[in-house]
N, C-alpha and C. Protein backbone atom coordinates (compact mmCIF):
# COMPACT_ATOMS: atom_id res chain seq x y z
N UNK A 1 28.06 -45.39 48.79
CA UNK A 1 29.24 -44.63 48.99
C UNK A 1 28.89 -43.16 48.72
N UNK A 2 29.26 -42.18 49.29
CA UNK A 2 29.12 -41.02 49.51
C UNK A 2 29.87 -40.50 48.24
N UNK A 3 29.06 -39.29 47.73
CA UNK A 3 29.44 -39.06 46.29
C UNK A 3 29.98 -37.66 46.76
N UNK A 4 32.05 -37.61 46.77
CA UNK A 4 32.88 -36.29 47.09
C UNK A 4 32.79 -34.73 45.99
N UNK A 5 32.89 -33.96 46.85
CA UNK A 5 32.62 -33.01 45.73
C UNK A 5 33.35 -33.15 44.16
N UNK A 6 33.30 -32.15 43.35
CA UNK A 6 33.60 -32.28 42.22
C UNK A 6 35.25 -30.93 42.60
N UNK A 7 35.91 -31.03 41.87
CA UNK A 7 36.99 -30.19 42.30
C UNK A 7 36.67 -28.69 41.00
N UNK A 8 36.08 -27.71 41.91
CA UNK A 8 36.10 -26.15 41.01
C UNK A 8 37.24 -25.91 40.12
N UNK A 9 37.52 -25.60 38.99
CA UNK A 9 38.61 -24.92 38.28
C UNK A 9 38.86 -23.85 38.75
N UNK A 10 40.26 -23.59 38.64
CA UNK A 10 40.74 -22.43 39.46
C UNK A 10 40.92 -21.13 38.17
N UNK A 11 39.69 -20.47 37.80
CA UNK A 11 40.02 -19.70 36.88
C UNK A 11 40.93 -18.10 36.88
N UNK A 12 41.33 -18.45 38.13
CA UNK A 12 42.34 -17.15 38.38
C UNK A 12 43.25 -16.53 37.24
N UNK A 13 44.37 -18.12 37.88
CA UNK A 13 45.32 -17.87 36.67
C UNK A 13 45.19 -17.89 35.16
N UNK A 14 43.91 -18.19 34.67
CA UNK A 14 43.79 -17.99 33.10
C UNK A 14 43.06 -16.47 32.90
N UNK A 15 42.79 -15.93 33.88
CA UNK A 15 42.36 -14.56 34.26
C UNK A 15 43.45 -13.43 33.95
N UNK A 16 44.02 -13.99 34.87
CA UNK A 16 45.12 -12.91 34.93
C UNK A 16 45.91 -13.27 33.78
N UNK A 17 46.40 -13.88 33.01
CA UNK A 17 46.70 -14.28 31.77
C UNK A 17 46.28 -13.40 30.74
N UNK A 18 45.04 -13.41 30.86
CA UNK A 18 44.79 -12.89 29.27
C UNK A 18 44.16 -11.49 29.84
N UNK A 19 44.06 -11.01 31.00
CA UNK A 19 44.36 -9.88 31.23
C UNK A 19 45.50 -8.83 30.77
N UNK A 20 46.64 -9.62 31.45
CA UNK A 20 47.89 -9.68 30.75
C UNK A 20 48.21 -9.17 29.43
N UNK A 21 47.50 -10.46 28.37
CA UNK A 21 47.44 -10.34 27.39
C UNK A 21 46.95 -9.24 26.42
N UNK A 22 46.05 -8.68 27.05
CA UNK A 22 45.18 -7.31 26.67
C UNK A 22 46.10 -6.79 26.84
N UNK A 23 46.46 -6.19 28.09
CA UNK A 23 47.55 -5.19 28.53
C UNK A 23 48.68 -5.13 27.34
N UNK A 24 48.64 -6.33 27.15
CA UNK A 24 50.29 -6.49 26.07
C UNK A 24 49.66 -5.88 24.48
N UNK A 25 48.21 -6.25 24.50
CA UNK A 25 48.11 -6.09 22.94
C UNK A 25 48.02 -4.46 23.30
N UNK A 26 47.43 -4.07 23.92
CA UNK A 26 47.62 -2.44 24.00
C UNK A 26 48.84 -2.17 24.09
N UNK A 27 49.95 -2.47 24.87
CA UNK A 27 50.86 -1.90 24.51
C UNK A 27 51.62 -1.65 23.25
N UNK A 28 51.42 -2.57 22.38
CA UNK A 28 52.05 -3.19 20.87
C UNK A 28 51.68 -1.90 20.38
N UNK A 29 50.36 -1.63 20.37
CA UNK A 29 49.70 0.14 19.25
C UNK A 29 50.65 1.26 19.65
N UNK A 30 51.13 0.81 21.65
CA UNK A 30 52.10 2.17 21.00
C UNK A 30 50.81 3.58 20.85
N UNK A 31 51.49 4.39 20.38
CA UNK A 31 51.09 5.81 20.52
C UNK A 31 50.13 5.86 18.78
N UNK A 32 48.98 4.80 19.20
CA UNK A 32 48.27 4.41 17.86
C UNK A 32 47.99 5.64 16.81
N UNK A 33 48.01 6.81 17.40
CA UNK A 33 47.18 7.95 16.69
C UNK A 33 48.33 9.19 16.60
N UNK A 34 49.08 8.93 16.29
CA UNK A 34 50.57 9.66 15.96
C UNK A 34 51.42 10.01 17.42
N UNK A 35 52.37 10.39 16.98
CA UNK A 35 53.60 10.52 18.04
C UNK A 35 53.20 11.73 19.23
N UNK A 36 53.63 11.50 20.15
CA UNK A 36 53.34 12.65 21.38
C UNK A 36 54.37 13.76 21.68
N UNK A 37 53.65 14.82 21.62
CA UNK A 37 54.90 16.20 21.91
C UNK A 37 56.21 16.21 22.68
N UNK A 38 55.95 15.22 23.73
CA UNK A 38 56.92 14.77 24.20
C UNK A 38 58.35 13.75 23.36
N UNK A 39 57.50 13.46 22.31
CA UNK A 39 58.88 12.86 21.44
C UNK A 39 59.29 14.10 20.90
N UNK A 40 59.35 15.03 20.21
CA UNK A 40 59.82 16.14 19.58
C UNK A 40 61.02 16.46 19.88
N UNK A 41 61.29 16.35 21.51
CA UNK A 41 63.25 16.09 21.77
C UNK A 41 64.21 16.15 21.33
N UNK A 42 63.75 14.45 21.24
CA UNK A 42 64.72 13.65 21.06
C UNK A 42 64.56 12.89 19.61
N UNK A 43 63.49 13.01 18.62
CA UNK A 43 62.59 12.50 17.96
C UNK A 43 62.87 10.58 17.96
N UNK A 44 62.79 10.50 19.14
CA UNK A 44 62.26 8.90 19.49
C UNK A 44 61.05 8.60 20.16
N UNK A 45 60.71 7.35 20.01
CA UNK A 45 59.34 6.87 21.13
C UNK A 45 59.50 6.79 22.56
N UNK A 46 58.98 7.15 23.35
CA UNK A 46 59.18 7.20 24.51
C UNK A 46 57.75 6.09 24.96
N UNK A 47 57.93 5.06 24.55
CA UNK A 47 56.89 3.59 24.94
C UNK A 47 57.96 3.30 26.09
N UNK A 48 57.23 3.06 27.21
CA UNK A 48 57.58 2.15 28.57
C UNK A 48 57.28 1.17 28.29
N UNK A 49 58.18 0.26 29.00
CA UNK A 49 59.90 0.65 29.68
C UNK A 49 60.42 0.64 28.44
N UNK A 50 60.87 2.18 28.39
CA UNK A 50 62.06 2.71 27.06
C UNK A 50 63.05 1.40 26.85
N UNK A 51 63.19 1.40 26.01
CA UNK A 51 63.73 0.78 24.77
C UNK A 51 64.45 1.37 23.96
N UNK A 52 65.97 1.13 23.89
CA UNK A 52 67.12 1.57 22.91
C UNK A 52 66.25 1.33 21.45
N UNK A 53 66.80 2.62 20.80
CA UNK A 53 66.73 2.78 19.19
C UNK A 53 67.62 1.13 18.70
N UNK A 54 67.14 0.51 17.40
CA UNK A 54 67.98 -0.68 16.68
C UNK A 54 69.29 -0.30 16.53
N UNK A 55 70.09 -0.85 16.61
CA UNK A 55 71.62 -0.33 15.96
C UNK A 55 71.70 -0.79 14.48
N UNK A 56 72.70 -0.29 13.85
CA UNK A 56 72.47 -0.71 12.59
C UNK A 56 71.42 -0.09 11.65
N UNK A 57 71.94 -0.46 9.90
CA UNK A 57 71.32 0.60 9.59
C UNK A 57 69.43 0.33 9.11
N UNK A 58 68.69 1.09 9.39
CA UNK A 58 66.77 0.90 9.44
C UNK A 58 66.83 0.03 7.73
N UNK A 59 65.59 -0.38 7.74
CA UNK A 59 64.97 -1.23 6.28
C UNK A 59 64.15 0.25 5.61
N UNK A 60 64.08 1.28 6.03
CA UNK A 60 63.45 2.45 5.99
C UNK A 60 64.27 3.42 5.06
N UNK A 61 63.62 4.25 4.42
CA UNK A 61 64.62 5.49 3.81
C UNK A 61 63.32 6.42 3.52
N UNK A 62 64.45 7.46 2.96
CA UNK A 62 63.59 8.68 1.68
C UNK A 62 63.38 8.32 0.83
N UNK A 63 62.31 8.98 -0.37
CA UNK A 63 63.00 8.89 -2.02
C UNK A 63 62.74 10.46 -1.63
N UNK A 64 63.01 11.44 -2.36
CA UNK A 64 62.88 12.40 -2.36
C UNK A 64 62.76 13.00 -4.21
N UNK A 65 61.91 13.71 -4.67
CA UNK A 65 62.10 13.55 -6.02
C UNK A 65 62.75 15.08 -6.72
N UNK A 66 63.67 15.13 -6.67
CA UNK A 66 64.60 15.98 -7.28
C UNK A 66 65.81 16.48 -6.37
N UNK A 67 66.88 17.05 -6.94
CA UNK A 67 67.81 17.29 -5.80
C UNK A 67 68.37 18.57 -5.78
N UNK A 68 66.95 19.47 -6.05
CA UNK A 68 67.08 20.74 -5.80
C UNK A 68 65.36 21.13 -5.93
N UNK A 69 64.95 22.51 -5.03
CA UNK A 69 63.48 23.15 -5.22
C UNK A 69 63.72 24.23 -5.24
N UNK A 70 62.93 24.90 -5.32
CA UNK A 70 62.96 26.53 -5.55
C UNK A 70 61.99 26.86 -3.98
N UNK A 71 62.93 27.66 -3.10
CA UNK A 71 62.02 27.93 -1.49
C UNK A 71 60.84 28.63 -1.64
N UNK A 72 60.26 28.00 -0.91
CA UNK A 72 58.68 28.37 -0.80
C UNK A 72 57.87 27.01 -1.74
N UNK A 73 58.33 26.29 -2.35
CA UNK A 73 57.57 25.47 -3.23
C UNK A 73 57.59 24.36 -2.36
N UNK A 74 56.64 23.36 -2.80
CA UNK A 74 56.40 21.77 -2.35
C UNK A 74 57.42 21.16 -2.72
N UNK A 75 57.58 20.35 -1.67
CA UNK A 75 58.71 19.46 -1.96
C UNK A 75 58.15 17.55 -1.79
N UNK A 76 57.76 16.93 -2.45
CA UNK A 76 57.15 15.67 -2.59
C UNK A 76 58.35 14.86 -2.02
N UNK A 77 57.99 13.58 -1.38
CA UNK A 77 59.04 12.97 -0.54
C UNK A 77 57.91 11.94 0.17
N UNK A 78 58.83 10.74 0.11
CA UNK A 78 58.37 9.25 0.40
C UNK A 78 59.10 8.48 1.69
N UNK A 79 58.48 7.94 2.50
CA UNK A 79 59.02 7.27 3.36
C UNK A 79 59.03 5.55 2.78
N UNK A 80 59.70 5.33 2.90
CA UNK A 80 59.53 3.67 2.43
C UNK A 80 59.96 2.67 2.84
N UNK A 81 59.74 1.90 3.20
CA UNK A 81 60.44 0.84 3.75
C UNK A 81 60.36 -0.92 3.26
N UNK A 82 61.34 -1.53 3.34
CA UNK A 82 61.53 -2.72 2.98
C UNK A 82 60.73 -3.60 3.64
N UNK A 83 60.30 -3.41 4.87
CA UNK A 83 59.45 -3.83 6.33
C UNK A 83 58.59 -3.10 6.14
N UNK A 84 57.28 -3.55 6.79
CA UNK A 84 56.06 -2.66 7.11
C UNK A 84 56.90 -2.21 8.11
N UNK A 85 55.86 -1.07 8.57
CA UNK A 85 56.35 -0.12 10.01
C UNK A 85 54.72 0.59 10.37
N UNK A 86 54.40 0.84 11.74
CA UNK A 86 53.63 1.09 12.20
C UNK A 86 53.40 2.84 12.40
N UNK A 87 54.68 3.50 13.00
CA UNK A 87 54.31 4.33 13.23
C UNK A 87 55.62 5.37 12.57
N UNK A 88 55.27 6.92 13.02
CA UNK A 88 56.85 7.81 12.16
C UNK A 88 56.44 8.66 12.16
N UNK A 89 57.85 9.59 12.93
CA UNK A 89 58.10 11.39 13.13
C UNK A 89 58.97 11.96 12.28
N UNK A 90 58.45 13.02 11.38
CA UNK A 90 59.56 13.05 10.08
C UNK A 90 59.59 14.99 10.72
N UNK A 91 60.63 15.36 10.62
CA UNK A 91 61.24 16.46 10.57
C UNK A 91 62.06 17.04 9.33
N UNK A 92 61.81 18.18 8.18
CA UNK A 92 62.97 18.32 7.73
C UNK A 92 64.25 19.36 8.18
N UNK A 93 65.08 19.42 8.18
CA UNK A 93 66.46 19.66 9.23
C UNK A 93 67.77 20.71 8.34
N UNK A 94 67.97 22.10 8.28
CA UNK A 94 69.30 22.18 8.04
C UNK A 94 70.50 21.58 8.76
N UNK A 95 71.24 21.85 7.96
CA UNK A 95 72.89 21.50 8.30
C UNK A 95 73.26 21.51 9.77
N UNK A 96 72.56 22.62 10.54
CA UNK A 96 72.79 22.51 11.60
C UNK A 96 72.27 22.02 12.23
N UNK A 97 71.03 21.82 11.98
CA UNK A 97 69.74 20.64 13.03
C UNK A 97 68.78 21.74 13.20
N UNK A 98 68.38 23.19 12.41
CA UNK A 98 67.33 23.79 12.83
C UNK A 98 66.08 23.00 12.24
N UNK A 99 65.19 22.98 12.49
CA UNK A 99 63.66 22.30 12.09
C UNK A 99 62.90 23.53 11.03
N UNK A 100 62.75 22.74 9.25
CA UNK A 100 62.81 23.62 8.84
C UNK A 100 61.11 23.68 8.22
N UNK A 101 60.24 24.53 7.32
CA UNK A 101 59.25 24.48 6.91
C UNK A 101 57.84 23.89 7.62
N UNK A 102 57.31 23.55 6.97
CA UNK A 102 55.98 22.84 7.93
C UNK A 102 55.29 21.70 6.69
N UNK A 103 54.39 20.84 7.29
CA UNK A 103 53.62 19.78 6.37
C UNK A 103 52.09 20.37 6.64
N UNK A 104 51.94 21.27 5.44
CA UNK A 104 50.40 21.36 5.15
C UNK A 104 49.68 20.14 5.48
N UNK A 105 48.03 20.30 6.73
CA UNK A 105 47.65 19.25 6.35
C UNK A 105 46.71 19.03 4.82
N UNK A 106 46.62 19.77 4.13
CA UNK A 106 46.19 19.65 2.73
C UNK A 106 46.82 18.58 1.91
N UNK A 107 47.69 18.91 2.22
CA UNK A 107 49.17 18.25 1.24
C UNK A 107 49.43 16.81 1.51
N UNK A 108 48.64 16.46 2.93
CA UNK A 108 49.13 15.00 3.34
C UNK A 108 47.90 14.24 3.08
N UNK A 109 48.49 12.43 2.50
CA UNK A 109 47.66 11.59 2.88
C UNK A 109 47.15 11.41 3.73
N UNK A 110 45.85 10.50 3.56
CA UNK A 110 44.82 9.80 5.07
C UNK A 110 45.94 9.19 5.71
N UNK A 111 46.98 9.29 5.93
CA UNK A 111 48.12 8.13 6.68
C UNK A 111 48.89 9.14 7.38
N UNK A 112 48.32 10.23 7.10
CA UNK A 112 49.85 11.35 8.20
C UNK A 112 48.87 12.78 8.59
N UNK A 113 49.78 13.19 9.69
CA UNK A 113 49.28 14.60 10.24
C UNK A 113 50.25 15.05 10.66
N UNK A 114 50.25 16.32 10.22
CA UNK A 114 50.73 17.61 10.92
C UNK A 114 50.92 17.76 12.57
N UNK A 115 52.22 17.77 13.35
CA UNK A 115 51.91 18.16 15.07
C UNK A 115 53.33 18.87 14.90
N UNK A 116 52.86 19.97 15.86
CA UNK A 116 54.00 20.95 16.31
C UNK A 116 54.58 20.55 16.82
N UNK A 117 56.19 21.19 16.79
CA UNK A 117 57.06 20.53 17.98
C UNK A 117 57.74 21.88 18.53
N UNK A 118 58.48 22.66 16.97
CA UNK A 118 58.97 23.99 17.65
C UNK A 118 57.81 25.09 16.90
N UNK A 119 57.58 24.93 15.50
CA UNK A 119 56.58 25.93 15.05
C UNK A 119 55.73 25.20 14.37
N UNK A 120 54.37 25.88 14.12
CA UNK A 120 53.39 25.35 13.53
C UNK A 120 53.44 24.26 12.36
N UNK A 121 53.25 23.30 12.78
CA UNK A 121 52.90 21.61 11.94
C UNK A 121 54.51 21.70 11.18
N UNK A 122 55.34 22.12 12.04
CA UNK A 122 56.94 21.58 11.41
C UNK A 122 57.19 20.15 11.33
N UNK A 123 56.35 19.21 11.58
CA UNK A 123 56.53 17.84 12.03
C UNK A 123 55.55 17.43 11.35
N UNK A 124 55.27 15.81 10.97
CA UNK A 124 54.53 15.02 11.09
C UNK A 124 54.87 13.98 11.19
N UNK A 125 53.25 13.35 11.77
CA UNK A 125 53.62 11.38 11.58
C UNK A 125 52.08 10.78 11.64
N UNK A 126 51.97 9.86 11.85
CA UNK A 126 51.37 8.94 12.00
C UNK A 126 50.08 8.97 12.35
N UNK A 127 48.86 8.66 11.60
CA UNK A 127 47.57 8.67 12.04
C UNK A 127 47.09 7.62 12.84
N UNK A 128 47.74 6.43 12.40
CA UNK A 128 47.20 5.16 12.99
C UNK A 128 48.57 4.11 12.87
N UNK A 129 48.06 3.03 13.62
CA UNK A 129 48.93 2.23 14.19
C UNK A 129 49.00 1.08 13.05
N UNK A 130 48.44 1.37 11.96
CA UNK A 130 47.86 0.56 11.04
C UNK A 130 49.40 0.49 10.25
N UNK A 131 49.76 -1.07 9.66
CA UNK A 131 51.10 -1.32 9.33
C UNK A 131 51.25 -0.35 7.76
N UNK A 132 52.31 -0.11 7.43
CA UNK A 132 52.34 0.67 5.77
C UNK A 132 53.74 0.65 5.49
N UNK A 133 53.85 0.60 4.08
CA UNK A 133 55.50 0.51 3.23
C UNK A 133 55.79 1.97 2.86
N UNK A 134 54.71 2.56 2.24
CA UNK A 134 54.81 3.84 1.94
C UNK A 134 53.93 4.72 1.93
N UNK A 135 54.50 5.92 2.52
CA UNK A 135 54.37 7.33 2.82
C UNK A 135 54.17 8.10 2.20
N UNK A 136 53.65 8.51 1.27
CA UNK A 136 53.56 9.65 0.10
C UNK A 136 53.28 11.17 0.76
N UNK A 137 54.27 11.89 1.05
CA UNK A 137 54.22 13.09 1.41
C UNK A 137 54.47 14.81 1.14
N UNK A 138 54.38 15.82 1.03
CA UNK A 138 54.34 16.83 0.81
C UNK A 138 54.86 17.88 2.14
N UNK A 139 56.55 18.52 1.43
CA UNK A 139 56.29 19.46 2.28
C UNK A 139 56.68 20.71 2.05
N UNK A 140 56.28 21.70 2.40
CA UNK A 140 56.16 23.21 2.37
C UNK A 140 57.49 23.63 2.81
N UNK A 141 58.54 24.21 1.78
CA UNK A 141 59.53 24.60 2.14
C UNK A 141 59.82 26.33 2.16
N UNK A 142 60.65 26.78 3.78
CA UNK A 142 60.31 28.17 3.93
C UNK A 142 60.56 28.97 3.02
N UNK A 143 60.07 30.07 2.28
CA UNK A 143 60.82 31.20 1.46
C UNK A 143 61.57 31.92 1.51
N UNK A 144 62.25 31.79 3.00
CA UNK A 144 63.16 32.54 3.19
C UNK A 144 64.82 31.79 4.17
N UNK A 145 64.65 30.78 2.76
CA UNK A 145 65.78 29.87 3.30
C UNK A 145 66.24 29.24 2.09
N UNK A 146 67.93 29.29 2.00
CA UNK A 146 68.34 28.80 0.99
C UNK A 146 69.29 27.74 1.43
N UNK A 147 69.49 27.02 0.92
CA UNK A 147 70.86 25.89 1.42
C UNK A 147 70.66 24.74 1.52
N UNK A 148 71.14 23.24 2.22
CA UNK A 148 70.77 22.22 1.65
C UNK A 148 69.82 21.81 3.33
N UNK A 149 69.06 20.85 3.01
CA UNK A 149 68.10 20.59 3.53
C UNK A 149 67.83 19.13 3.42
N UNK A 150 67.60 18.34 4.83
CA UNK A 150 67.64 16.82 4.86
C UNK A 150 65.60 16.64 5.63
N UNK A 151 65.70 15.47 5.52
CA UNK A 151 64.86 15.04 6.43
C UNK A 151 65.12 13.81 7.17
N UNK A 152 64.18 14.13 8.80
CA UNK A 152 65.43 12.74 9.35
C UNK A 152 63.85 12.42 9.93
N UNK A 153 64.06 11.19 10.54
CA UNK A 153 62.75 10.49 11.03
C UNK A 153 63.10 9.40 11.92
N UNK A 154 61.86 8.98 12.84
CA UNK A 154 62.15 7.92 13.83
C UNK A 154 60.88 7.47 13.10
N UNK A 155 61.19 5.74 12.87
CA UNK A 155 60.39 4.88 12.25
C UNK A 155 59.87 3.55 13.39
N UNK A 156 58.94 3.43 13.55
CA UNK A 156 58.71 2.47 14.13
C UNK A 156 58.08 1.46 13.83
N UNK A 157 58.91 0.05 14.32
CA UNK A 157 58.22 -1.00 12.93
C UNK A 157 56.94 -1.77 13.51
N UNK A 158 57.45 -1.71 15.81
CA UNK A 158 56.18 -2.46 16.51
C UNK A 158 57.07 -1.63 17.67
N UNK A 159 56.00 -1.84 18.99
CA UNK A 159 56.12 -0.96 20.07
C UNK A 159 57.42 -1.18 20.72
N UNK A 160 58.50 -2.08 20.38
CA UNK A 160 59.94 -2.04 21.29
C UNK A 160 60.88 -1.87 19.88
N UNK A 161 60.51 -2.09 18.38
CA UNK A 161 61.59 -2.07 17.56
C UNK A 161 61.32 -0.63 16.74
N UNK A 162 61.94 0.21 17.03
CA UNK A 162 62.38 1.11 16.19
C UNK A 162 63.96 1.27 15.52
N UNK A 163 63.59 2.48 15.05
CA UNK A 163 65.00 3.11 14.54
C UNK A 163 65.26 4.43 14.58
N UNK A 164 65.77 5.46 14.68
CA UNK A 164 65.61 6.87 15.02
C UNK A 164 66.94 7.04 13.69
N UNK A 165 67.20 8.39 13.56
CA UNK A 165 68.08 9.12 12.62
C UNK A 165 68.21 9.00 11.51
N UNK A 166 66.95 8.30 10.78
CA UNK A 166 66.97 8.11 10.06
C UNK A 166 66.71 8.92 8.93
N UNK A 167 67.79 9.14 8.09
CA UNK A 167 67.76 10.50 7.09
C UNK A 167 68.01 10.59 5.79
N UNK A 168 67.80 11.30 4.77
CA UNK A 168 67.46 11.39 3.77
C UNK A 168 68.79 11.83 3.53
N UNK A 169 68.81 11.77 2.07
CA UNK A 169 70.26 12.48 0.88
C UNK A 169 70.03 13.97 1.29
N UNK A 170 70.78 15.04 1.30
CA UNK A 170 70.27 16.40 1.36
C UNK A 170 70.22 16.59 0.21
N UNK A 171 69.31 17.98 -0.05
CA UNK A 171 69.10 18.11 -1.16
C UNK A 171 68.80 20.08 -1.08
N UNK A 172 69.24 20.43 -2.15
CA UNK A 172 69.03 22.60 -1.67
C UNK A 172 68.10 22.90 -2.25
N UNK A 173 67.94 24.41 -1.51
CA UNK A 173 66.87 25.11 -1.77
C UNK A 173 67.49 26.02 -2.01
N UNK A 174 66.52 26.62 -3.14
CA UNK A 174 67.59 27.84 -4.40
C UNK A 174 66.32 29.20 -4.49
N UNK A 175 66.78 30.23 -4.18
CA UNK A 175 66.07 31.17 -5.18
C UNK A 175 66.01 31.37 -6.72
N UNK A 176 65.06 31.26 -7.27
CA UNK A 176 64.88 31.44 -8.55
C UNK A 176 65.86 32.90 -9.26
């Protein structure tokens, strides 16, 4: 009896699968190496296909440690969260929403950097895509600004779940 071929596996579809799959794990990092100028806006992620901010309130906050500085001095301040979170654009903000001081990169942990949005390193976030609870940060408040002063942030916990507006107690800045 005549011996019929053997039937080839069709390795297409497990091809394109974990092709796929790559594609997906890259997408998850997201903007692995901090946030893009293009978020500065709106301070959200702009990961395709956009994705609404969480409703409700983030697992994320400030501590901020005192509730007053003297302008021009450091102001120490923690991001923290109940959840790991991957990535985060922290701005600090007067009353009205101007963007205030800047984050020395001196001043920051291996976990954050300095990026412009309206003036030099007024912003930071995120070095890596690498998960973290807390933020230990430093920031340079202007000398020629008195009044109360927040910080607000978009936290991101993986590439479709964030949270945006997320903001701190205010707290003033006093001349001595």
């Amino acid at each position: 009896m005549p011996r019929l071929p053997r039937p080839q596996p069709n390795y297409l579809p497990a091809l394109l699968s974990l092709l796929g799959l790559f594609h997906s794990l890259g997408l998850v990092q997201g903007n692995s190496n901090g946030a893009p100028k293009s978020a500065c806006d709106w301070m959200s992620p702009w990961h395709e296909p956009y994705t609404e901010p969480q409703a409700g309130p983030a697992p994320y906050a400030f501590r901020i440690y005192g509730k007053e500085s003297l302008a021009g001095n450091l102001v120490a301040v923690c991001l923290v969260g109940d959840e790991p979170f991957s990535g985060f654009m922290i701005q600090a903000h007067d009353p009205a929403g101007a963007v205030l001081g800047s984050w020395p990169a001196s001043q920051l942990t291996s976990s954050a950097q300095p990026m412009t949005c309206e003036s030099q390193n007024d912003t930071v976030t995120h070095v890596s895509s690498t998960m973290k609870q807390v933020v230990p940060l430093k920031w340079q408040s202007p000398s020629n600004y008195t009044g109360e002063v927040s910080f607000k942030a978009a936290v991101v916990k993986d590439y479709t779940t964030f949270w945006t507006g997320v903001t701190s107690e205010a707290f003033t800045l006093q001349i001595s």
